[in-house]
C-alpha atoms as a PDB file:
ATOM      1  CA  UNK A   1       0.000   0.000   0.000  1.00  0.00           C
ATOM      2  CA  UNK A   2       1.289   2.930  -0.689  1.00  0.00           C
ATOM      3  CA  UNK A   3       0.310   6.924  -0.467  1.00  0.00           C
ATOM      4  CA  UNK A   4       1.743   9.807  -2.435  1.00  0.00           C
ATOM      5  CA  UNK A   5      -1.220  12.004  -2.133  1.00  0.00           C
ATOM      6  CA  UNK A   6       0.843  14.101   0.521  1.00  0.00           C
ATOM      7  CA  UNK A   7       4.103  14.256  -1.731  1.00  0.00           C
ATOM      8  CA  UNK A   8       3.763  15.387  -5.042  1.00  0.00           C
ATOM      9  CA  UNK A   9       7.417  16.575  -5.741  1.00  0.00           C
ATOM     10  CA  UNK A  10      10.573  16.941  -3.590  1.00  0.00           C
ATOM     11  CA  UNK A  11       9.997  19.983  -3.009  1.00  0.00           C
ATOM     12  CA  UNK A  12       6.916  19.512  -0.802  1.00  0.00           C
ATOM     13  CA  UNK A  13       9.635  17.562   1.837  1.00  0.00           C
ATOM     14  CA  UNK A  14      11.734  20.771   2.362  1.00  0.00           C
ATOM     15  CA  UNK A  15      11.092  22.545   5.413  1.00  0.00           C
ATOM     16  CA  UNK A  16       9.865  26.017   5.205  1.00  0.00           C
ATOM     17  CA  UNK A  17      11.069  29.047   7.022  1.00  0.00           C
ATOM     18  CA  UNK A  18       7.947  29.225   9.366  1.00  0.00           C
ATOM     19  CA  UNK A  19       7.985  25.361  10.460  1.00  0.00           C
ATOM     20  CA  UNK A  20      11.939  26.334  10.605  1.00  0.00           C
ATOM     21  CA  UNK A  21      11.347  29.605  13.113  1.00  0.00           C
ATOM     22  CA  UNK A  22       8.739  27.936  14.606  1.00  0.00           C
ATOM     23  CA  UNK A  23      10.867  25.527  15.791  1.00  0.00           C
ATOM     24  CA  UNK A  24      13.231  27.115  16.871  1.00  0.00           C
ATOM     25  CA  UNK A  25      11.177  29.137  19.106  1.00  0.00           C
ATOM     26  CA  UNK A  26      10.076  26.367  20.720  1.00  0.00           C
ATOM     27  CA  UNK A  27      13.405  25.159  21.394  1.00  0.00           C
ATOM     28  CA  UNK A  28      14.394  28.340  22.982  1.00  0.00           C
ATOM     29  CA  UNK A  29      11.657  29.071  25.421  1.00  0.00           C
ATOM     30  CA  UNK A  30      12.280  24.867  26.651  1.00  0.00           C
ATOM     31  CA  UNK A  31      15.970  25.600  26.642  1.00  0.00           C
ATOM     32  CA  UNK A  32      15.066  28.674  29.433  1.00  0.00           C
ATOM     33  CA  UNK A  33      13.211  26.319  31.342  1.00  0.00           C
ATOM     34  CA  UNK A  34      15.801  23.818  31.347  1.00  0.00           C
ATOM     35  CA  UNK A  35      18.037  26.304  32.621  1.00  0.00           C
ATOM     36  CA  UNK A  36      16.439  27.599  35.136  1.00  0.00           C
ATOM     37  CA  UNK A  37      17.696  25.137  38.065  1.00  0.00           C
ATOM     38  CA  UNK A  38      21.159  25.532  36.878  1.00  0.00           C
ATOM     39  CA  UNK A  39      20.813  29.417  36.947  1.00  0.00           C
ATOM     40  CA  UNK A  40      19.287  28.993  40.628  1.00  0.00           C
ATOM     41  CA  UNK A  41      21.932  26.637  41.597  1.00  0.00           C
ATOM     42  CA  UNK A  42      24.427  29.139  40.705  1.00  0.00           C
ATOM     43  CA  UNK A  43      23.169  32.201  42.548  1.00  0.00           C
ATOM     44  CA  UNK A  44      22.913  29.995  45.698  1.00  0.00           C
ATOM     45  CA  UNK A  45      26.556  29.166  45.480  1.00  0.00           C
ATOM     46  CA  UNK A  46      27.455  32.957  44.882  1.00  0.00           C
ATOM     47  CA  UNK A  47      25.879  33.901  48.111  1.00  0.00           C
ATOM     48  CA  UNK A  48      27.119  31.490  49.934  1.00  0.00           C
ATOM     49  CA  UNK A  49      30.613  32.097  48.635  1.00  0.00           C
ATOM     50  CA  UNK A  50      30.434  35.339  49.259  1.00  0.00           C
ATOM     51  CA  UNK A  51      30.822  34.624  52.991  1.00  0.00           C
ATOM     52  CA  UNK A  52      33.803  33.164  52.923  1.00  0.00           C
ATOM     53  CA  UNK A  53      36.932  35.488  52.897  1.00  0.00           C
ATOM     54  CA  UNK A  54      39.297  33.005  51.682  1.00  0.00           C
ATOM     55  CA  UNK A  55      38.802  30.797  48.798  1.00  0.00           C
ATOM     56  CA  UNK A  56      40.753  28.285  50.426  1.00  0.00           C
ATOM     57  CA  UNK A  57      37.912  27.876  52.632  1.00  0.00           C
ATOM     58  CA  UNK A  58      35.836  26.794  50.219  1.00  0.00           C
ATOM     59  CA  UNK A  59      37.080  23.067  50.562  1.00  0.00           C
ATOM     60  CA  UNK A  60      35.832  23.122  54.182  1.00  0.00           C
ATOM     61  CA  UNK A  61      32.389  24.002  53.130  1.00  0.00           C
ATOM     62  CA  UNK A  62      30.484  20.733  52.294  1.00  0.00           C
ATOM     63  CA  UNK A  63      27.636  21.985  50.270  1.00  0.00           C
ATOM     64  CA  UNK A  64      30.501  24.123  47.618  1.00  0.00           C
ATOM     65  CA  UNK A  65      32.981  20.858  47.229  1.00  0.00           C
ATOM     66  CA  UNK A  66      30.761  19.773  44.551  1.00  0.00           C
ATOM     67  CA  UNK A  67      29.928  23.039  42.919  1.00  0.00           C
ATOM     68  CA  UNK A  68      34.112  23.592  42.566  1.00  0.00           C
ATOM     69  CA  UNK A  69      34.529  20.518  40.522  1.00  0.00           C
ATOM     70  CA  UNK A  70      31.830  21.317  38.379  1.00  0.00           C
ATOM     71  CA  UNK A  71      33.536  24.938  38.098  1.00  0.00           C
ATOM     72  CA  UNK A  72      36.682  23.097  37.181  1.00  0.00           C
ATOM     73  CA  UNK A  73      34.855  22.180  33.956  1.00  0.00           C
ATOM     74  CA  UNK A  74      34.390  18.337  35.673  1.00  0.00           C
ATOM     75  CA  UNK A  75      30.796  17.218  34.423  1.00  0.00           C
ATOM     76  CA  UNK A  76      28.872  14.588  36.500  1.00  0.00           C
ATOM     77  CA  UNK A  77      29.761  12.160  33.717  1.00  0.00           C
ATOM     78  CA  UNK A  78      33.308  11.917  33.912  1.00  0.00           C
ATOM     79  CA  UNK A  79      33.239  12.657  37.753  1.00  0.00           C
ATOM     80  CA  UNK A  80      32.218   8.906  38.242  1.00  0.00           C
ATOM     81  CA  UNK A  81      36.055   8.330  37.051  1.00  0.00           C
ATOM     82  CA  UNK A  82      37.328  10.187  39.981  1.00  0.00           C
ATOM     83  CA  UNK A  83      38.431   9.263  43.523  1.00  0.00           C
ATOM     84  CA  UNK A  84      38.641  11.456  46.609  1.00  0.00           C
ATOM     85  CA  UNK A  85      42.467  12.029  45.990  1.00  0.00           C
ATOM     86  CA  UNK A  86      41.503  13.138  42.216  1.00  0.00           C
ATOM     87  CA  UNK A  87      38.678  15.278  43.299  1.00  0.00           C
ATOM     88  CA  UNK A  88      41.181  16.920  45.503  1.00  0.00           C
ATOM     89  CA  UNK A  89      43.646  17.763  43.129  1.00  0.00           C
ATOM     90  CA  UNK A  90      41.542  19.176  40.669  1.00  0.00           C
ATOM     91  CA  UNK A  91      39.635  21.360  43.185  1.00  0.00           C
ATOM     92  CA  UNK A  92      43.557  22.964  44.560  1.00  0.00           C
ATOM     93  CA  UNK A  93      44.891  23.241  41.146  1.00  0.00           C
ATOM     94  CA  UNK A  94      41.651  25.221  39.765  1.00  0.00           C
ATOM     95  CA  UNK A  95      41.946  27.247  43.810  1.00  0.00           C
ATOM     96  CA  UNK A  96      45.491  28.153  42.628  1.00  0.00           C
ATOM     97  CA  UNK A  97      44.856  28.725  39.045  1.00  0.00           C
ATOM     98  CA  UNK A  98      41.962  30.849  38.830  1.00  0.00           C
ATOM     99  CA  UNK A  99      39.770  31.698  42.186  1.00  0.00           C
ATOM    100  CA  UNK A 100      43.324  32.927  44.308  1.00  0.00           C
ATOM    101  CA  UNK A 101      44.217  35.414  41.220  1.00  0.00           C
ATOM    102  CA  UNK A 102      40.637  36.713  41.286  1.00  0.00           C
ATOM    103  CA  UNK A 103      41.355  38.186  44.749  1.00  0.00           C
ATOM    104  CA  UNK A 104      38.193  39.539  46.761  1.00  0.00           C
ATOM    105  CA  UNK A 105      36.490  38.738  43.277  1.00  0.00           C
ATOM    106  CA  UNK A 106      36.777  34.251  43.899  1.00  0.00           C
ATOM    107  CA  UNK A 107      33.055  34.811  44.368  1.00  0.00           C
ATOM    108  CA  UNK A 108      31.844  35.658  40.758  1.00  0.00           C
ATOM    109  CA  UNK A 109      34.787  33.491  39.554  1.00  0.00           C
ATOM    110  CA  UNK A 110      33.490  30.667  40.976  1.00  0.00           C
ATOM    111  CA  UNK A 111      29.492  31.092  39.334  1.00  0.00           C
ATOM    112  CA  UNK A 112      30.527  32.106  35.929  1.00  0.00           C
ATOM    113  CA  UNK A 113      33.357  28.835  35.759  1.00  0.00           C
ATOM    114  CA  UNK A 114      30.455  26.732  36.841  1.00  0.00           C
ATOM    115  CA  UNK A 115      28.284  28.234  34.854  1.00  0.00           C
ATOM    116  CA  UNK A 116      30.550  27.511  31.493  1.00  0.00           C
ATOM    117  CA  UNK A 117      30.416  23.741  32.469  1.00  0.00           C
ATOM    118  CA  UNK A 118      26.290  23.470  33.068  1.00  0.00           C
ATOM    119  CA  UNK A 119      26.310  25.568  29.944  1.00  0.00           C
ATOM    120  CA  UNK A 120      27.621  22.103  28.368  1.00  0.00           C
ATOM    121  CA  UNK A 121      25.505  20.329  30.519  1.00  0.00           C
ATOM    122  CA  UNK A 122      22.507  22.195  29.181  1.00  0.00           C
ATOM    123  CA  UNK A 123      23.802  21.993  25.643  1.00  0.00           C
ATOM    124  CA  UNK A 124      24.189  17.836  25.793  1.00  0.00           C
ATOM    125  CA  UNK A 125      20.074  17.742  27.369  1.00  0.00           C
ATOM    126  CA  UNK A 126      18.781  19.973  24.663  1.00  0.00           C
ATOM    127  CA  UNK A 127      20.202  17.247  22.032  1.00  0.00           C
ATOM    128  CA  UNK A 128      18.452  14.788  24.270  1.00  0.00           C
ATOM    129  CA  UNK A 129      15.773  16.945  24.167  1.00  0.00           C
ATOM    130  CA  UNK A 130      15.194  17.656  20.127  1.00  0.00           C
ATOM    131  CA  UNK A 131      14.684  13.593  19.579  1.00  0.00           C
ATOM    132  CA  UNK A 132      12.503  13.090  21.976  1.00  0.00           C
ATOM    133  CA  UNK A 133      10.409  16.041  20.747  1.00  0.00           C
ATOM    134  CA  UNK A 134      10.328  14.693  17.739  1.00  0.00           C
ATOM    135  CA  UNK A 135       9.511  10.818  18.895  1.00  0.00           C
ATOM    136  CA  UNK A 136       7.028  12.505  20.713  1.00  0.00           C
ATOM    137  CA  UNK A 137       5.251  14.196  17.663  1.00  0.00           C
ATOM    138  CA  UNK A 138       5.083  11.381  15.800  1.00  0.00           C
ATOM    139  CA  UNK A 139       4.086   9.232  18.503  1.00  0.00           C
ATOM    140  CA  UNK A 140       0.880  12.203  18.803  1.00  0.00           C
ATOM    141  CA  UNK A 141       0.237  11.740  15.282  1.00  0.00           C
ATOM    142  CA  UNK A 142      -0.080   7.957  15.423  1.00  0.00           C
ATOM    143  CA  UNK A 143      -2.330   7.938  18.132  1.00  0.00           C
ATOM    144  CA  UNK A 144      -4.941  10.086  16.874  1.00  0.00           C
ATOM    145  CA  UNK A 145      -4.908   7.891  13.579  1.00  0.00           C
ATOM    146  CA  UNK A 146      -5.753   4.867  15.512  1.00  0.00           C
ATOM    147  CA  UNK A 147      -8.453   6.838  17.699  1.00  0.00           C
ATOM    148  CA  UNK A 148      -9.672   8.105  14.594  1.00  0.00           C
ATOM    149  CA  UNK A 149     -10.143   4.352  13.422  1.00  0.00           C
ATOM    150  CA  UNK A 150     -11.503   3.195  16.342  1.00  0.00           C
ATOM    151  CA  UNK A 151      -8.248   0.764  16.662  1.00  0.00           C
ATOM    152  CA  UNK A 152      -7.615   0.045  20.477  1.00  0.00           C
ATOM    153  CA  UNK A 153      -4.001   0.139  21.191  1.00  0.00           C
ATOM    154  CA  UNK A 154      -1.551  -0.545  24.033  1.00  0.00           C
ATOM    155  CA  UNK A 155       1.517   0.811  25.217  1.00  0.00           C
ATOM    156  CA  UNK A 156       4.512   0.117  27.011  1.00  0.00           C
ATOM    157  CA  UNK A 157       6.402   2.829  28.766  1.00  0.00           C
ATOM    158  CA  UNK A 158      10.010   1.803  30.722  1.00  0.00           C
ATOM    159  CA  UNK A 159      10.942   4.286  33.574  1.00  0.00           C
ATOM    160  CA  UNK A 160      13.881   3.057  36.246  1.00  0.00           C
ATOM    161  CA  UNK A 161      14.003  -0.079  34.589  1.00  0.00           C
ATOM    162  CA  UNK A 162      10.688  -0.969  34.507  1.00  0.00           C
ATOM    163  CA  UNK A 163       8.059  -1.795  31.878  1.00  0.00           C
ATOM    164  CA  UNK A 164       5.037  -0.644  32.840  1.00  0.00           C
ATOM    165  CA  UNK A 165       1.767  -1.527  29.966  1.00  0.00           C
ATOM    166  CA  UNK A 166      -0.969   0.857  29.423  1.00  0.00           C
ATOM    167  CA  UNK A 167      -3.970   1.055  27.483  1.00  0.00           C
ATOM    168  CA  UNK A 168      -5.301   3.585  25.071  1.00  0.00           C
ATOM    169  CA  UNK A 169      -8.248   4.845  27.869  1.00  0.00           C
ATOM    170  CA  UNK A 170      -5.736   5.628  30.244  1.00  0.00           C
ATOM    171  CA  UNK A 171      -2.705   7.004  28.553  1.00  0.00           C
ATOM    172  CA  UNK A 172      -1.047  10.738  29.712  1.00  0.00           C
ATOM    173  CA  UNK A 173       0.993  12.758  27.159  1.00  0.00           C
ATOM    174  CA  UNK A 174       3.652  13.345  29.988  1.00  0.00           C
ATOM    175  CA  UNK A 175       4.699   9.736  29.040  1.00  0.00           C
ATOM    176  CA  UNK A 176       4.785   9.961  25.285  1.00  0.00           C
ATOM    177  CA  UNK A 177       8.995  10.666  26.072  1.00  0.00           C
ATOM    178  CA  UNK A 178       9.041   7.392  27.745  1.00  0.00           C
ATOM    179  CA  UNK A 179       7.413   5.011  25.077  1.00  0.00           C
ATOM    180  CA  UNK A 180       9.210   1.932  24.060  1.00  0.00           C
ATOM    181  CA  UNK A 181       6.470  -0.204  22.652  1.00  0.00           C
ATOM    182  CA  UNK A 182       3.082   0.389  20.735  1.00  0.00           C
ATOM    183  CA  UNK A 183       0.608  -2.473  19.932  1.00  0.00           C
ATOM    184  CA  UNK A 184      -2.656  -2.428  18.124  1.00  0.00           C
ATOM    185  CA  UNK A 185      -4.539  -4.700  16.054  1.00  0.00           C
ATOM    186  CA  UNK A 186      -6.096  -3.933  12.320  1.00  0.00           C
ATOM    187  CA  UNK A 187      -8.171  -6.231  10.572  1.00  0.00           C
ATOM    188  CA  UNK A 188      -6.933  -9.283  12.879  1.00  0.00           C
ATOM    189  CA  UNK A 189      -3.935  -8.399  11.888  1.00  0.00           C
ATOM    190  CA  UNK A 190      -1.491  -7.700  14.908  1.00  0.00           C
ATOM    191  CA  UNK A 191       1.030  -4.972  14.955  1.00  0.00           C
ATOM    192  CA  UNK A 192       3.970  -4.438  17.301  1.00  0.00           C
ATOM    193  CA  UNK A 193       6.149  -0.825  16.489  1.00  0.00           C
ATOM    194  CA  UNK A 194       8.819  -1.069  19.053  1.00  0.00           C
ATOM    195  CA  UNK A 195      11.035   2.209  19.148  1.00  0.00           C
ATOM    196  CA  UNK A 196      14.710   2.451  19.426  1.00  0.00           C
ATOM    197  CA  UNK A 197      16.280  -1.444  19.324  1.00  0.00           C
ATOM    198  CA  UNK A 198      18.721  -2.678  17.819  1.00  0.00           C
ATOM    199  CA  UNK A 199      18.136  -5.065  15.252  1.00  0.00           C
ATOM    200  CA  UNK A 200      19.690  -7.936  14.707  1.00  0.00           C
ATOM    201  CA  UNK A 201      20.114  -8.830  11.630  1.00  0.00           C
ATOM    202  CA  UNK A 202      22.351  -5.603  11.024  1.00  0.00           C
ATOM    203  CA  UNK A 203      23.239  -5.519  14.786  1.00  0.00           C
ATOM    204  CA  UNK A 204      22.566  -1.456  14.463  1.00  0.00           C
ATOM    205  CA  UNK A 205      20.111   0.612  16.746  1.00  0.00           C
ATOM    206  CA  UNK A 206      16.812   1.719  14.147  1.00  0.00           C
ATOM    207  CA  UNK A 207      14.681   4.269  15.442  1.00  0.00           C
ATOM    208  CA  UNK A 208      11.367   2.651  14.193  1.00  0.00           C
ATOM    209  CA  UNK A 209      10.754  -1.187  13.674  1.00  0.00           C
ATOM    210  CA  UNK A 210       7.236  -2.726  13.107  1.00  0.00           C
ATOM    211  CA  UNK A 211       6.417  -6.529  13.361  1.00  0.00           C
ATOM    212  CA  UNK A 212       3.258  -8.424  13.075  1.00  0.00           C
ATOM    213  CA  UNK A 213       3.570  -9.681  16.394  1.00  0.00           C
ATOM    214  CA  UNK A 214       1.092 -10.035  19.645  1.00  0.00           C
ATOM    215  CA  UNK A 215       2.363  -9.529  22.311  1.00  0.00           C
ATOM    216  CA  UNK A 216       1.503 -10.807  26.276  1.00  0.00           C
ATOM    217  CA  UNK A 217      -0.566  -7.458  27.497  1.00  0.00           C
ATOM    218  CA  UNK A 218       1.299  -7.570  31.039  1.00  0.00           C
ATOM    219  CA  UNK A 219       3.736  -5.375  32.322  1.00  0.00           C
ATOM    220  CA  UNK A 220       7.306  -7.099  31.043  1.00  0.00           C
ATOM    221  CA  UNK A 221      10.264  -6.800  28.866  1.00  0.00           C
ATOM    222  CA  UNK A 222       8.225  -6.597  25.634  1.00  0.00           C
ATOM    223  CA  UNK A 223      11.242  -5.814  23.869  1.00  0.00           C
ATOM    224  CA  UNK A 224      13.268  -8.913  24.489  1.00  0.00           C
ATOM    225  CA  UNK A 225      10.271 -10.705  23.427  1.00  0.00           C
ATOM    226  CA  UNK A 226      10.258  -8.973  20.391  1.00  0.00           C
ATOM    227  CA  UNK A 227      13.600  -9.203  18.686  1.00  0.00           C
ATOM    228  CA  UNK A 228      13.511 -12.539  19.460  1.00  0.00           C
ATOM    229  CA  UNK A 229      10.468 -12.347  17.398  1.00  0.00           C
ATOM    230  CA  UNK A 230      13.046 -10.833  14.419  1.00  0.00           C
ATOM    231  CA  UNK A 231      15.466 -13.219  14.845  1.00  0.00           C
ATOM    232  CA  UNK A 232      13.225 -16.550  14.918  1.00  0.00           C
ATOM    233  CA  UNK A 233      10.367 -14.978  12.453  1.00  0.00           C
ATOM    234  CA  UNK A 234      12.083 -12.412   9.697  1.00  0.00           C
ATOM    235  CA  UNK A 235       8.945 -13.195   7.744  1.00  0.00           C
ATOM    236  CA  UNK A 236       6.896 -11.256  10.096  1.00  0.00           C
ATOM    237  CA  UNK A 237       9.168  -8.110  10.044  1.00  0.00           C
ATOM    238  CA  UNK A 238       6.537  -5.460   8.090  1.00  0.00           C
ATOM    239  CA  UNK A 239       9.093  -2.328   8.445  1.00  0.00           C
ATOM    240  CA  UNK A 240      11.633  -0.073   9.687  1.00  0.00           C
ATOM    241  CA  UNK A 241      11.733   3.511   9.946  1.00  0.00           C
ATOM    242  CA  UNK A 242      14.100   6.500  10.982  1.00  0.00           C
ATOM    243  CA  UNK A 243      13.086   9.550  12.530  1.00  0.00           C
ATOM    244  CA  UNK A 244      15.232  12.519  12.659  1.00  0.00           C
ATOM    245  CA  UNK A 245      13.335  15.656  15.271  1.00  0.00           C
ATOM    246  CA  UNK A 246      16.416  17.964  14.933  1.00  0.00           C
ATOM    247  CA  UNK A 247      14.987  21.369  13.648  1.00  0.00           C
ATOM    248  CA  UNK A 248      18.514  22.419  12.943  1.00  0.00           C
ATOM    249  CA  UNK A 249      19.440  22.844   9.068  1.00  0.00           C
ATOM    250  CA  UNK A 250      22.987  22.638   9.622  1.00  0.00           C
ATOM    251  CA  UNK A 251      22.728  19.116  10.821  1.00  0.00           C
ATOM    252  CA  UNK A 252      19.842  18.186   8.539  1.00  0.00           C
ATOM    253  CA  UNK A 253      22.267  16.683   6.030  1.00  0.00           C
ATOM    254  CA  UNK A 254      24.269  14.173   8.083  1.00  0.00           C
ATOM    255  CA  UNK A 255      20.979  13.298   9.507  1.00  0.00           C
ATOM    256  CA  UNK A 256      19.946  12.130   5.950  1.00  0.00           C
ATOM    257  CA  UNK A 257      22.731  10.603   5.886  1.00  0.00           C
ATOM    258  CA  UNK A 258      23.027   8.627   8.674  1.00  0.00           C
ATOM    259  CA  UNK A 259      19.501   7.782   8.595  1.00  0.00           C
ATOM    260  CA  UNK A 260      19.680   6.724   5.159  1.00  0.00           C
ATOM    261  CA  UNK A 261      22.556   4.323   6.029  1.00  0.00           C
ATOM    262  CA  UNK A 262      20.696   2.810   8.660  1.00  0.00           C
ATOM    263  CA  UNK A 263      18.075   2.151   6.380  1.00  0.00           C
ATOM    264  CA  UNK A 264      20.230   0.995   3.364  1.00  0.00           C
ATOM    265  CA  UNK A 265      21.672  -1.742   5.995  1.00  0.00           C
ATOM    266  CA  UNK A 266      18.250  -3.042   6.548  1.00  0.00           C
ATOM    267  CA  UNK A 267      17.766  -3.821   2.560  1.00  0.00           C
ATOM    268  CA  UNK A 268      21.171  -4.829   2.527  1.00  0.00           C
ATOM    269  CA  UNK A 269      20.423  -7.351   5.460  1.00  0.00           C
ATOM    270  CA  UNK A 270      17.141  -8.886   4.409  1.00  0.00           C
ATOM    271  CA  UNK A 271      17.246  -8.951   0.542  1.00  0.00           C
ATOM    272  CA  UNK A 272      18.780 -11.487   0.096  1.00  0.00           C
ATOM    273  CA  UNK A 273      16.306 -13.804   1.868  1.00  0.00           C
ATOM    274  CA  UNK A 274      13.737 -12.216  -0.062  1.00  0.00           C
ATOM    275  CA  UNK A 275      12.675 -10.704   2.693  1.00  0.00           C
ATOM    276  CA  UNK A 276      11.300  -7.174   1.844  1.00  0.00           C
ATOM    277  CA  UNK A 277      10.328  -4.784   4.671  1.00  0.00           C
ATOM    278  CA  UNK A 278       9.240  -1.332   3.926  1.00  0.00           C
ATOM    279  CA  UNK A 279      11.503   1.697   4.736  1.00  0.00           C
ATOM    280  CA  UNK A 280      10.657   5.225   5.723  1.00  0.00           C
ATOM    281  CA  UNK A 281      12.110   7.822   6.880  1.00  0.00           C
ATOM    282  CA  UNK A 282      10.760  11.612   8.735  1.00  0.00           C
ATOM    283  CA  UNK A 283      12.631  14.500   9.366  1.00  0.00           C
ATOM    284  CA  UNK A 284      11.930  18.141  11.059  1.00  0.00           C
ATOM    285  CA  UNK A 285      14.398  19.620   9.334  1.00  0.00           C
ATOM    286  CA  UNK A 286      14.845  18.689   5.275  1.00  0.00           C
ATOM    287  CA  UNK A 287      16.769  20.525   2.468  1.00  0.00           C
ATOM    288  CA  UNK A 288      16.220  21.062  -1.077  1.00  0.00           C
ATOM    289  CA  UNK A 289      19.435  18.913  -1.805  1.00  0.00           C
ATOM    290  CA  UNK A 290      17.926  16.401   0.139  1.00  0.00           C
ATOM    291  CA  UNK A 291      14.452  16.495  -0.156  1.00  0.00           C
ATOM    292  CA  UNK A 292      15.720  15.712  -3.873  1.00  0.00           C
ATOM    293  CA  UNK A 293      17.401  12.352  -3.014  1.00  0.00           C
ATOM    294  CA  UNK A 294      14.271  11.507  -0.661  1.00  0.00           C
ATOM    295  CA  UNK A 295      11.857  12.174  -3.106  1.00  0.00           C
ATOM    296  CA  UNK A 296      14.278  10.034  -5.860  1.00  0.00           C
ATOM    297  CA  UNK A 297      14.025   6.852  -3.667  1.00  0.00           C
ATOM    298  CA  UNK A 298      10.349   7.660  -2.888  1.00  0.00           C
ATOM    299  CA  UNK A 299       9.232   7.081  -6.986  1.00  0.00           C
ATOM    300  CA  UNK A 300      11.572   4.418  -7.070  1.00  0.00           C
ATOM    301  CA  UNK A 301       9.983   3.078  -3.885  1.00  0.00           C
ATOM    302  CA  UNK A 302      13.344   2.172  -3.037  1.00  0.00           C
ATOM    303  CA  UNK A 303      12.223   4.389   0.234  1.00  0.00           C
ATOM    304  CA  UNK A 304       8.631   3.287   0.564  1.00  0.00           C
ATOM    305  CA  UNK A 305       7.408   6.278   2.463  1.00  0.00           C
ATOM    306  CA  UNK A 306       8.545   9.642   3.625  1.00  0.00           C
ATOM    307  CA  UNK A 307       7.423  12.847   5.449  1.00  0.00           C
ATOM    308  CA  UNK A 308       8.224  15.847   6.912  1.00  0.00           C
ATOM    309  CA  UNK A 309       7.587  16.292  10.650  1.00  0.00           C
ATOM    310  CA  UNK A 310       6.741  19.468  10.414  1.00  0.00           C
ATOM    311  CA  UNK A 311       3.927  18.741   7.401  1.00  0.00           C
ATOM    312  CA  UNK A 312       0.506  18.287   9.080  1.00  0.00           C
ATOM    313  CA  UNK A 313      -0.365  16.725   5.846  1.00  0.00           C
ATOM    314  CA  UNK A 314       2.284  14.604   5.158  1.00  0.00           C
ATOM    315  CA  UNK A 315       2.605  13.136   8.812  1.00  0.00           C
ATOM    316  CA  UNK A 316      -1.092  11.767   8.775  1.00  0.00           C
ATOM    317  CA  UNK A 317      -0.545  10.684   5.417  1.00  0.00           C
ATOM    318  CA  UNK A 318       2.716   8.308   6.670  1.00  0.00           C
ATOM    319  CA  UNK A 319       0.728   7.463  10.012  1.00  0.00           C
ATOM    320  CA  UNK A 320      -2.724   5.873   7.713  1.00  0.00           C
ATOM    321  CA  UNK A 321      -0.187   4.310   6.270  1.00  0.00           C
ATOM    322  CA  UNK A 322       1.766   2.790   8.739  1.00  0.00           C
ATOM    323  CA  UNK A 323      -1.094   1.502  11.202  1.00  0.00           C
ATOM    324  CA  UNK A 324      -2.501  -0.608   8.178  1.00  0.00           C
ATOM    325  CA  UNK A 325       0.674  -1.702   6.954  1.00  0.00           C
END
């Protein structure tokens, strides 16, 4: 089955200014948000700080040890890697380096430093952030196609660990981040889309796989079940898709391009056993250059579906598609 109402020339898959600045936007007033315990964080070690005459003394104040590490450009990360003696030496070399030359100034030394560092902490969440956004759009869009049809589904969200199942009557959109499973049934036909697992036949992480596969409606490691399901049953592998929520034009090539890659291992992997399982692939942020190649692989139905994620139109278009596959 396929649809091409929504794309009638490449073209229609760039991303326009508005969608573009739109984005972007919205990126900026989560980004402020984000940053608002890290701005709070830093005024409350200022003030404290500021009541100490001697930044020596800093080491003997419990609740600033951790703030001078950060300071010292040490993110929470790599601080796992470090022992008391390490955390000591970094804190006097950074003391003797940069807060003693400051003089009476150690104070506002200390909060812009650690500042610079959850500046890159900030920076790594918002990446985090833009690919969930967009898992989470698409996950909106496929919902309402299967409320619209009256298709029941069930869903399986993982937090600490833990799988936890829930039906379509009682679903929140808080947990649309959290989403690692999605099961529904169309015309007794079961479907399984199971989001970011690695594969095994190319042994590579795909955003978007879909299986005709029922699955035990309990609270349990659906996904284990399920690429076992690949492995033993390649037959009943329907399709894979990658799904790109970066709004960013500068990165919107290499996103092709690695997405494209993924997707060219897949065909690689399963053609051979004349096994063919569709391949799509959405983007927020597409190109002329491109939107070209998509739209090339798309009437060659090399690339059996595509869509913008910013295209009302086009996403509803892929979704029909998808949840009758």
């Amino acid at each position: 089955m396929r649809i091409h109402n929504a794309i009638q020339q490449s073209s229609d898959l760039v991303t326009s200014h508005e969608a573009t600045r739109s984005v972007f936007i919205e990126m900026a007033l989560e980004k402020n948000r984000k940053a608002t315990p890290f701005i709070s964080e830093a005024k409350h070690i200022r003030e404290i700080s500021r009541q100490i005459k001697n930044p020596w003394d800093l080491l003997k104040t419990n609740a600033l040890q951790g703030a001078i590490l950060t300071a010292c450009g040490i993110s929470d990360k790599a601080l796992k890697f470090f022992n008391d003696s390490d955390k000591m030496e970094a804190a006097t070399n950074f003391i003797r380096n940069f807060l003693e030359p400051a003089g009476e100034a150690f104070p506002d030394e200390l909060t812009y430093r650690f500042l610079i560092t959850r500046g890159d902490t900030l920076g790594g969440m918002m990446r985090n952030f833009a690919g969930k956004v967009g898992e989470s759009k698409f996950t909106d869009y496929l919902l309402a196609a299967l409320r619209v049809n009256k298709i029941d589904y069930y869903m399986w969200i993982k937090t600490k660990n833990k799988y936890t199942l829930h039906g379509s009557n009682l679903f929140e959109q808080q947990h649309y981040y959290d989403i690692k499973a999605l099961h529904w049934v169309y015309e007794e036909k079961p479907y399984l889309l199971i989001y970011n697992t690695n594969v095994p036949a190319i042994e590579k992480n795909i955003d978007l796989s879909l299986i005709a596969y029922k699955p035990i409606l309990s609270d349990y490691d659906v996904i284990t079940d399920a690429v076992n399901f690949m492995t033993e049953n390649p037959s009943g592998i329907l399709g894979f898709g990658e799904l790109k929520g970066g709004i960013d034009p500068a990165g919107a090539d290499e996103h092709w391009k690695t997405g494209n890659s993924a997707l060219q291992r897949i065909r690689d992997a399963y053609g051979p056993h004349k096994l063919n399982p569709k391949t799509f692939f959405i983007a927020a942020a597409i190109q002329k250059a491109m939107a070209d190649e998509i739209y090339k692989q798309y009437q060659k139905e090399i690339l059996s579906n595509a869509a913008n994620l910013t295209s009302e139109k086009q996403m509803v278009s892929l979704v029909e598609w998808l949840i009758k596959l």
